[in-house]
PDB file of N, CA and C in Angstrom:
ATOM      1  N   UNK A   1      73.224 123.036 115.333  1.00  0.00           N
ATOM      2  CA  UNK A   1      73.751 124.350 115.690  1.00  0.00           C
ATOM      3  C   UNK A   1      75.106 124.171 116.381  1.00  0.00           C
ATOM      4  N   UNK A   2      76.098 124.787 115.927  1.00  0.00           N
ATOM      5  CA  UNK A   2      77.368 124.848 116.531  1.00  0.00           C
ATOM      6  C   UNK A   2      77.377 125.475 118.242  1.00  0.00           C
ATOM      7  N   UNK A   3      78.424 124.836 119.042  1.00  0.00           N
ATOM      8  CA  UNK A   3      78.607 125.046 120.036  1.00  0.00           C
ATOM      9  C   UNK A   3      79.614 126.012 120.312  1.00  0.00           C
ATOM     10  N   UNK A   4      79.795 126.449 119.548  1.00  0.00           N
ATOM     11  CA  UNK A   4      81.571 127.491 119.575  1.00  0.00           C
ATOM     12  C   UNK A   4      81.394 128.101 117.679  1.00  0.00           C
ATOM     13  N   UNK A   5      82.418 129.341 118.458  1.00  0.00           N
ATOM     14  CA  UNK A   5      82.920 129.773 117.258  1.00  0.00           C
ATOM     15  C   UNK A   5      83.981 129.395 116.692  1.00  0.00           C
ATOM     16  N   UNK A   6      85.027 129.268 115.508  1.00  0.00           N
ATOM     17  CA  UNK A   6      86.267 129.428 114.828  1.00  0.00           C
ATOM     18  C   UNK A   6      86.559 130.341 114.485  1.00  0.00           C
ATOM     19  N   UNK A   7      87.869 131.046 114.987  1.00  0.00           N
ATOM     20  CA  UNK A   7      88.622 132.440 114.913  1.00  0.00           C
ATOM     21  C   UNK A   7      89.253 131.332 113.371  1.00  0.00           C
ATOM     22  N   UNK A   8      89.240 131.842 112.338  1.00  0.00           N
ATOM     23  CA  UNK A   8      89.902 131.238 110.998  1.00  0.00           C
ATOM     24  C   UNK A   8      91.213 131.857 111.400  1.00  0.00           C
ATOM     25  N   UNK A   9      91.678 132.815 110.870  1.00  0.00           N
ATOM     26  CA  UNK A   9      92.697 133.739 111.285  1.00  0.00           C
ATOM     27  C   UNK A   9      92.474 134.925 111.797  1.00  0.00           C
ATOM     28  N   UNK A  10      93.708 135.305 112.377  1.00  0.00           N
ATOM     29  CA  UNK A  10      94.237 137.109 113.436  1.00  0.00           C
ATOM     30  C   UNK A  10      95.118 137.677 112.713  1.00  0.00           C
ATOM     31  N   UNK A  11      95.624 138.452 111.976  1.00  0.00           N
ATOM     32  CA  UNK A  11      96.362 138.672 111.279  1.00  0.00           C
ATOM     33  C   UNK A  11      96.679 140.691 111.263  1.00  0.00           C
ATOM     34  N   UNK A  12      97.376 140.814 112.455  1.00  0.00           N
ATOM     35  CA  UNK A  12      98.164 142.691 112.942  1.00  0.00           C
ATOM     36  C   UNK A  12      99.179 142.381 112.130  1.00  0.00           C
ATOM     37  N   UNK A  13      99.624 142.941 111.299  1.00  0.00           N
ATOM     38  CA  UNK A  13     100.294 144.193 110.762  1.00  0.00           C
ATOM     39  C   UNK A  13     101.620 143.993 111.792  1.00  0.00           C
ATOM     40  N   UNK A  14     102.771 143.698 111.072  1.00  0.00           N
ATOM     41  CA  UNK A  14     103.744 143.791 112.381  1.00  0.00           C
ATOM     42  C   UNK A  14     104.177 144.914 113.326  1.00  0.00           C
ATOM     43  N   UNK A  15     104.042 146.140 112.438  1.00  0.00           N
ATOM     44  CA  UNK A  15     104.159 147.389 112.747  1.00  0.00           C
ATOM     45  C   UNK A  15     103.178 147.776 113.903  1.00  0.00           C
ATOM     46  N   UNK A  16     102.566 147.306 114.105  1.00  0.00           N
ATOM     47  CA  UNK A  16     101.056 147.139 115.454  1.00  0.00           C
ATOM     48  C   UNK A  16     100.831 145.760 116.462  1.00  0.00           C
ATOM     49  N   UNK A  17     101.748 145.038 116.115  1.00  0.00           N
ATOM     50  CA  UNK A  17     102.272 144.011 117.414  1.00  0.00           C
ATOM     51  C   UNK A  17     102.842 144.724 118.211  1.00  0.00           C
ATOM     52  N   UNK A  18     102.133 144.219 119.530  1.00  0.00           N
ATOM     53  CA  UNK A  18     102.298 144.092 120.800  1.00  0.00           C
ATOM     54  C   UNK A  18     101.745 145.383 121.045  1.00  0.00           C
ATOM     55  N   UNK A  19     100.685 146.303 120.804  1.00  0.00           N
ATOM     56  CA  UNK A  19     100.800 147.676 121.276  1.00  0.00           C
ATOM     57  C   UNK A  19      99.332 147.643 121.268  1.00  0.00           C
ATOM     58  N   UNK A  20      98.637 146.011 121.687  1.00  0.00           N
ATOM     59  CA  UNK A  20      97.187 146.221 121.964  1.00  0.00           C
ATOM     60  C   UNK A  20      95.827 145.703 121.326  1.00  0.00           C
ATOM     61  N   UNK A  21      96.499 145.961 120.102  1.00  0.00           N
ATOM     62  CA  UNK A  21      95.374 145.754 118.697  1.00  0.00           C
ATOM     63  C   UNK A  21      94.808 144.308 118.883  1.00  0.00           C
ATOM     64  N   UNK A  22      95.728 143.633 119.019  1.00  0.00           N
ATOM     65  CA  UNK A  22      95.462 142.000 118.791  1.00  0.00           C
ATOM     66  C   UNK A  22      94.326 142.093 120.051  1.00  0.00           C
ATOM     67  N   UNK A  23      94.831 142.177 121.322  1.00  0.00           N
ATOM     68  CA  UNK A  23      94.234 141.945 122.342  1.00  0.00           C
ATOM     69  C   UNK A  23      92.580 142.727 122.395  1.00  0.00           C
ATOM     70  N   UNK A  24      92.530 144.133 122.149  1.00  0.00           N
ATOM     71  CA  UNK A  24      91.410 144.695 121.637  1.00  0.00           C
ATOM     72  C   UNK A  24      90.768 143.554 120.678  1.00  0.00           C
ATOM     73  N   UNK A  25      90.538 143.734 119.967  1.00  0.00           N
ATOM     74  CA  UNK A  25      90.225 142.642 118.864  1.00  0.00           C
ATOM     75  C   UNK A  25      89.571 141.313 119.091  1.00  0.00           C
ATOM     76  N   UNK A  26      90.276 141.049 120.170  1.00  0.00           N
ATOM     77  CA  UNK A  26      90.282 139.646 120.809  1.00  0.00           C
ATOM     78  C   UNK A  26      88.932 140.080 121.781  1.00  0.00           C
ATOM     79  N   UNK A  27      89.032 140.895 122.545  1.00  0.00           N
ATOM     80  CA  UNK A  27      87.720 141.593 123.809  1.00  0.00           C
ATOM     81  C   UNK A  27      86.519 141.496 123.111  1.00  0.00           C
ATOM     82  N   UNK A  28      86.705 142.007 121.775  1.00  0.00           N
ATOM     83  CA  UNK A  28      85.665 142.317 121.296  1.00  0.00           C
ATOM     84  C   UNK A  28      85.006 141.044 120.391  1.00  0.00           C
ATOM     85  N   UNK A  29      85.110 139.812 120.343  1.00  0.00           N
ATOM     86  CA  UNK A  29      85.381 138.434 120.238  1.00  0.00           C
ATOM     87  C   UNK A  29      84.656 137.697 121.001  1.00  0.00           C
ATOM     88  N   UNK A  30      84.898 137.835 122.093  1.00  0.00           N
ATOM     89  CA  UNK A  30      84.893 137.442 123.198  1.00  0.00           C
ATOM     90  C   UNK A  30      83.397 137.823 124.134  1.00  0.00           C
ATOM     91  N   UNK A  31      83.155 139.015 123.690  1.00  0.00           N
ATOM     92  CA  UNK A  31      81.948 139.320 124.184  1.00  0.00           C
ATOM     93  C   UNK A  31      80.713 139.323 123.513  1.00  0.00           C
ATOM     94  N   UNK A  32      81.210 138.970 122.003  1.00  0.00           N
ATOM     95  CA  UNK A  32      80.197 138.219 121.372  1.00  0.00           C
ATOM     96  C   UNK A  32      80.171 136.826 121.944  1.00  0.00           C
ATOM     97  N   UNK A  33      81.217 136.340 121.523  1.00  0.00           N
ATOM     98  CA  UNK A  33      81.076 134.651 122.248  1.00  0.00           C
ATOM     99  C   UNK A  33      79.909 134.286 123.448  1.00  0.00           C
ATOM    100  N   UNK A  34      80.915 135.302 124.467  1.00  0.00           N
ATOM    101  CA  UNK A  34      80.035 134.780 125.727  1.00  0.00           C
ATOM    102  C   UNK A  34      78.553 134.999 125.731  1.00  0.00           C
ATOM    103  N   UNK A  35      78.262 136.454 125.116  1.00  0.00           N
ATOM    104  CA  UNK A  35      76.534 136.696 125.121  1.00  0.00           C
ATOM    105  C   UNK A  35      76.155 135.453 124.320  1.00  0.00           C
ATOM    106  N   UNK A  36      76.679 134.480 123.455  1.00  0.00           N
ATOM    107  CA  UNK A  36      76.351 133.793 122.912  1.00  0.00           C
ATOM    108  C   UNK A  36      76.308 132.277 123.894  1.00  0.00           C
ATOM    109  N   UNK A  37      77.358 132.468 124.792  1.00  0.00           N
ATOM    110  CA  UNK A  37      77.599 131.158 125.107  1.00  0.00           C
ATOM    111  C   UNK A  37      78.057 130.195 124.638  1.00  0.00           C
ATOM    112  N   UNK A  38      78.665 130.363 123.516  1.00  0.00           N
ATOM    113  CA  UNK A  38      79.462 129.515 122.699  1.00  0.00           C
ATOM    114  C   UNK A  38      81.267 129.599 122.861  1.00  0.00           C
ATOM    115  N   UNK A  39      81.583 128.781 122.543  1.00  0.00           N
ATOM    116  CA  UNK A  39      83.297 128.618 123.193  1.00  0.00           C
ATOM    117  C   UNK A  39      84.033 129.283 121.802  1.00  0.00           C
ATOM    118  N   UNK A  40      85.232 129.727 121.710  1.00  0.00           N
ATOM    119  CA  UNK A  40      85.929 129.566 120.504  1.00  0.00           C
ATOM    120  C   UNK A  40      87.267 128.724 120.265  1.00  0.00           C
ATOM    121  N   UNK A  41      87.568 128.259 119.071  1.00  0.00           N
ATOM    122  CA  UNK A  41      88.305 127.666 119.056  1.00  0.00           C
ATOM    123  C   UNK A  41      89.247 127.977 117.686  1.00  0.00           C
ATOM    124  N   UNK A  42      90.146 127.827 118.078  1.00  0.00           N
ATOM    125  CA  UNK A  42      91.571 128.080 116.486  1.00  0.00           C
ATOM    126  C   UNK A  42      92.411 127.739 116.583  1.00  0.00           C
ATOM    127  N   UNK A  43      93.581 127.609 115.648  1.00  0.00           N
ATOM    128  CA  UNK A  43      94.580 126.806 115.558  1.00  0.00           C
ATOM    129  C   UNK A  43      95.589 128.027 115.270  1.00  0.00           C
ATOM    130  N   UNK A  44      97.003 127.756 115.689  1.00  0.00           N
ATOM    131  CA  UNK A  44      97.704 127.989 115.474  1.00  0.00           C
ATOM    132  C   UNK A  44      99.412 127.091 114.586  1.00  0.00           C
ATOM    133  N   UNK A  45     100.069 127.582 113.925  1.00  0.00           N
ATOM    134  CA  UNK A  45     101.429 127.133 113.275  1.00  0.00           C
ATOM    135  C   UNK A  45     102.262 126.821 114.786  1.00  0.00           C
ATOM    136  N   UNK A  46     102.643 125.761 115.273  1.00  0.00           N
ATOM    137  CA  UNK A  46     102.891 125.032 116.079  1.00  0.00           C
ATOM    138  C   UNK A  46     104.720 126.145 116.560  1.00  0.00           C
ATOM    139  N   UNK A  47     105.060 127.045 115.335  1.00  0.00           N
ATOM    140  CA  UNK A  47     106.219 127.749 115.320  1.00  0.00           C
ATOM    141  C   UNK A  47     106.018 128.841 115.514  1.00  0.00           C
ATOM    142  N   UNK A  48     104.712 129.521 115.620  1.00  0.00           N
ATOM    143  CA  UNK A  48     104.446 130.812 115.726  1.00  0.00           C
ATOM    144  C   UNK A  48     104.170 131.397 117.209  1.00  0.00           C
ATOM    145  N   UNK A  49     104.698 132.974 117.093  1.00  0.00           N
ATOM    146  CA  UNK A  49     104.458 133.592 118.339  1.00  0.00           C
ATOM    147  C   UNK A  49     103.286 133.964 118.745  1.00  0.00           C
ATOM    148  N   UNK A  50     102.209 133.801 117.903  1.00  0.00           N
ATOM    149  CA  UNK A  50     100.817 133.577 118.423  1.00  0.00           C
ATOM    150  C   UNK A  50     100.570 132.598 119.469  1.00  0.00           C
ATOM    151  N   UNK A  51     101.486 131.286 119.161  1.00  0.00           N
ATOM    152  CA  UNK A  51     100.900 130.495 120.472  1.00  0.00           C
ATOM    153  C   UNK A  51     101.011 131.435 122.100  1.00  0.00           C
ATOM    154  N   UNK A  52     101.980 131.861 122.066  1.00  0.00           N
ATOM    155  CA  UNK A  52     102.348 132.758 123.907  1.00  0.00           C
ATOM    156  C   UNK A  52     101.020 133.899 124.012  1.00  0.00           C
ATOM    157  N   UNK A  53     100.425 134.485 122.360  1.00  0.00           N
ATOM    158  CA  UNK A  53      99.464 135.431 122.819  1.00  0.00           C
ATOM    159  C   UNK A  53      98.365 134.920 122.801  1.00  0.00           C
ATOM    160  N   UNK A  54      97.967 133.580 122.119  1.00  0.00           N
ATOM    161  CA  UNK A  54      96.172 133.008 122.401  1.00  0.00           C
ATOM    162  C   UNK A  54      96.110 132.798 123.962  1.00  0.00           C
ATOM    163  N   UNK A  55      97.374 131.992 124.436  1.00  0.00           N
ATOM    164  CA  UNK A  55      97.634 131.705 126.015  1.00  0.00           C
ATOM    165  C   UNK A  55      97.150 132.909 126.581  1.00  0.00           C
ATOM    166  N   UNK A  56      97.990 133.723 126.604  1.00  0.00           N
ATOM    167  CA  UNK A  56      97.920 134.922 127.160  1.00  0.00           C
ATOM    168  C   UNK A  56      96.399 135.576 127.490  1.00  0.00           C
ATOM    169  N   UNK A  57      95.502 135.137 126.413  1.00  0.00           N
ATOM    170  CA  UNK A  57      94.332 135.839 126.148  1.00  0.00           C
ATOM    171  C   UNK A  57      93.223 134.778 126.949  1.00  0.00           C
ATOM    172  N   UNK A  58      94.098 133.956 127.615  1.00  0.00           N
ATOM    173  CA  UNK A  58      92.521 132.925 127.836  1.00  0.00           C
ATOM    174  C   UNK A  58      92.480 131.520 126.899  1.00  0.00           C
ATOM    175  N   UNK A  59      93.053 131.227 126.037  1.00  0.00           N
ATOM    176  CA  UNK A  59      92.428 130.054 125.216  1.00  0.00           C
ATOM    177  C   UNK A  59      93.824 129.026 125.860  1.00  0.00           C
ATOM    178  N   UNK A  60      93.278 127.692 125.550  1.00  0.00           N
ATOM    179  CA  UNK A  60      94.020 126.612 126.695  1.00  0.00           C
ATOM    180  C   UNK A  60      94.129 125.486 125.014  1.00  0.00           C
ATOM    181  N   UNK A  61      94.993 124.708 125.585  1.00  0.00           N
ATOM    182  CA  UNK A  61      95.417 124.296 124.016  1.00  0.00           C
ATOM    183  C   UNK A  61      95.027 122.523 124.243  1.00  0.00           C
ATOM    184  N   UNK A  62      94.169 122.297 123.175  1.00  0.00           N
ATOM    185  CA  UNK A  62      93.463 121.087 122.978  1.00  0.00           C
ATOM    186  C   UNK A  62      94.075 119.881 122.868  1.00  0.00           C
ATOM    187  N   UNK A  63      94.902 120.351 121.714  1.00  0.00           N
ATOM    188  CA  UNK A  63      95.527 119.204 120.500  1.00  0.00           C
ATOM    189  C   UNK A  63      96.317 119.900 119.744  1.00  0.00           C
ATOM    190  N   UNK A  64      97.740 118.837 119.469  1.00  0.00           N
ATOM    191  CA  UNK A  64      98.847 119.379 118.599  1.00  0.00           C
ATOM    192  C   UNK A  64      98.914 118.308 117.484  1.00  0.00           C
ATOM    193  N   UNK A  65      99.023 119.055 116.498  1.00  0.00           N
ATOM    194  CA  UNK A  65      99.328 117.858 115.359  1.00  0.00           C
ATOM    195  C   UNK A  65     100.864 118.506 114.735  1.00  0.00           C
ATOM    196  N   UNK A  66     101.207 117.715 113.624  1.00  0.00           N
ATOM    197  CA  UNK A  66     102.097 117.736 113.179  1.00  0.00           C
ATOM    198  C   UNK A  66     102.823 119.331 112.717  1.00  0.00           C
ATOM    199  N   UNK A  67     101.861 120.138 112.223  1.00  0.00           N
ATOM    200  CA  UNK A  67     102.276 121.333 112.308  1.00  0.00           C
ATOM    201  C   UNK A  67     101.209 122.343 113.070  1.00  0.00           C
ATOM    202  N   UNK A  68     100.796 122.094 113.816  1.00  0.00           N
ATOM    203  CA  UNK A  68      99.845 123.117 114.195  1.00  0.00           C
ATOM    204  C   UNK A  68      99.615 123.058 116.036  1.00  0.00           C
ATOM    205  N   UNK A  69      99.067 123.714 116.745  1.00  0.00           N
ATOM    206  CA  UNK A  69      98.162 123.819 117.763  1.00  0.00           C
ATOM    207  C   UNK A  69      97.129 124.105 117.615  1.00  0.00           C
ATOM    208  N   UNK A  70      96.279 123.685 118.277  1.00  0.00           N
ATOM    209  CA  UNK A  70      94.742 123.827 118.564  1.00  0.00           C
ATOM    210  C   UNK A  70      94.054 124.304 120.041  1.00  0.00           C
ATOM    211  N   UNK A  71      93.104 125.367 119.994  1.00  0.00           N
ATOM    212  CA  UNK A  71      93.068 126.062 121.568  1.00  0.00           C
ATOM    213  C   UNK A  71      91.575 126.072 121.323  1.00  0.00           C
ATOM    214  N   UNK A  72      90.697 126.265 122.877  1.00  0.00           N
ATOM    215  CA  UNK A  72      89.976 126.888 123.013  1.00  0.00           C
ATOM    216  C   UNK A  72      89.543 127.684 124.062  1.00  0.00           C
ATOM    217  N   UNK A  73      88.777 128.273 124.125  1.00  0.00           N
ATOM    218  CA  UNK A  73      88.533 129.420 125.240  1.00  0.00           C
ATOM    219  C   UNK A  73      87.016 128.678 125.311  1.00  0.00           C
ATOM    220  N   UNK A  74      86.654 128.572 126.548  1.00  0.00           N
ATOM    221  CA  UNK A  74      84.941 128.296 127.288  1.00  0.00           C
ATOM    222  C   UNK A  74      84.775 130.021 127.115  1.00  0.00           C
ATOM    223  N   UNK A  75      83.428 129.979 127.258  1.00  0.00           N
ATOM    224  CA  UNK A  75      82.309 131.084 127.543  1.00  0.00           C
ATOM    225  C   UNK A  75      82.213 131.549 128.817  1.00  0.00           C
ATOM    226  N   UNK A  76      82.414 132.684 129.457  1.00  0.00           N
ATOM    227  CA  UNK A  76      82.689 133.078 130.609  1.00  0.00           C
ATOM    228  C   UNK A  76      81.213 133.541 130.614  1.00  0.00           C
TER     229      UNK A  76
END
């Protein structure tokens, strides 16, 4: 049995960045997780402005490879 979830991808609509959605989205994520007790974890494009909003949201960054970041968030 897995210990965590994988967010595969997040993917707002640019027209709906920054005005919430992502972060909603993310709450609601999150409170599955924790009733679960399981951590999540995802990667990000090592160039993308997602990295400042997973931060933002709680997830702490693991491992970087050649093109990517890797984060996870513990179970609150």
């Amino acid at each position: 049995m897995d210990d965590h979830f994988y967010l595969d991808h997040l993917y707002i609509d640019p027209q709906h960045q920054s005005k919430g959605v992502g972060a909603a989205v993310l709450k609601q994520v999150f409170a599955i997780a924790d009733a679960s007790n399981k951590a999540i974890k995802l990667g990000a494009l090592k160039e993308s402005r997602s990295n400042d909003f997973y931060k933002s949201q709680g997830f702490v960054l693991t491992e970087s490879s050649e093109w990517d970041n890797y984060y996870i968030r513990l179970p609150k």
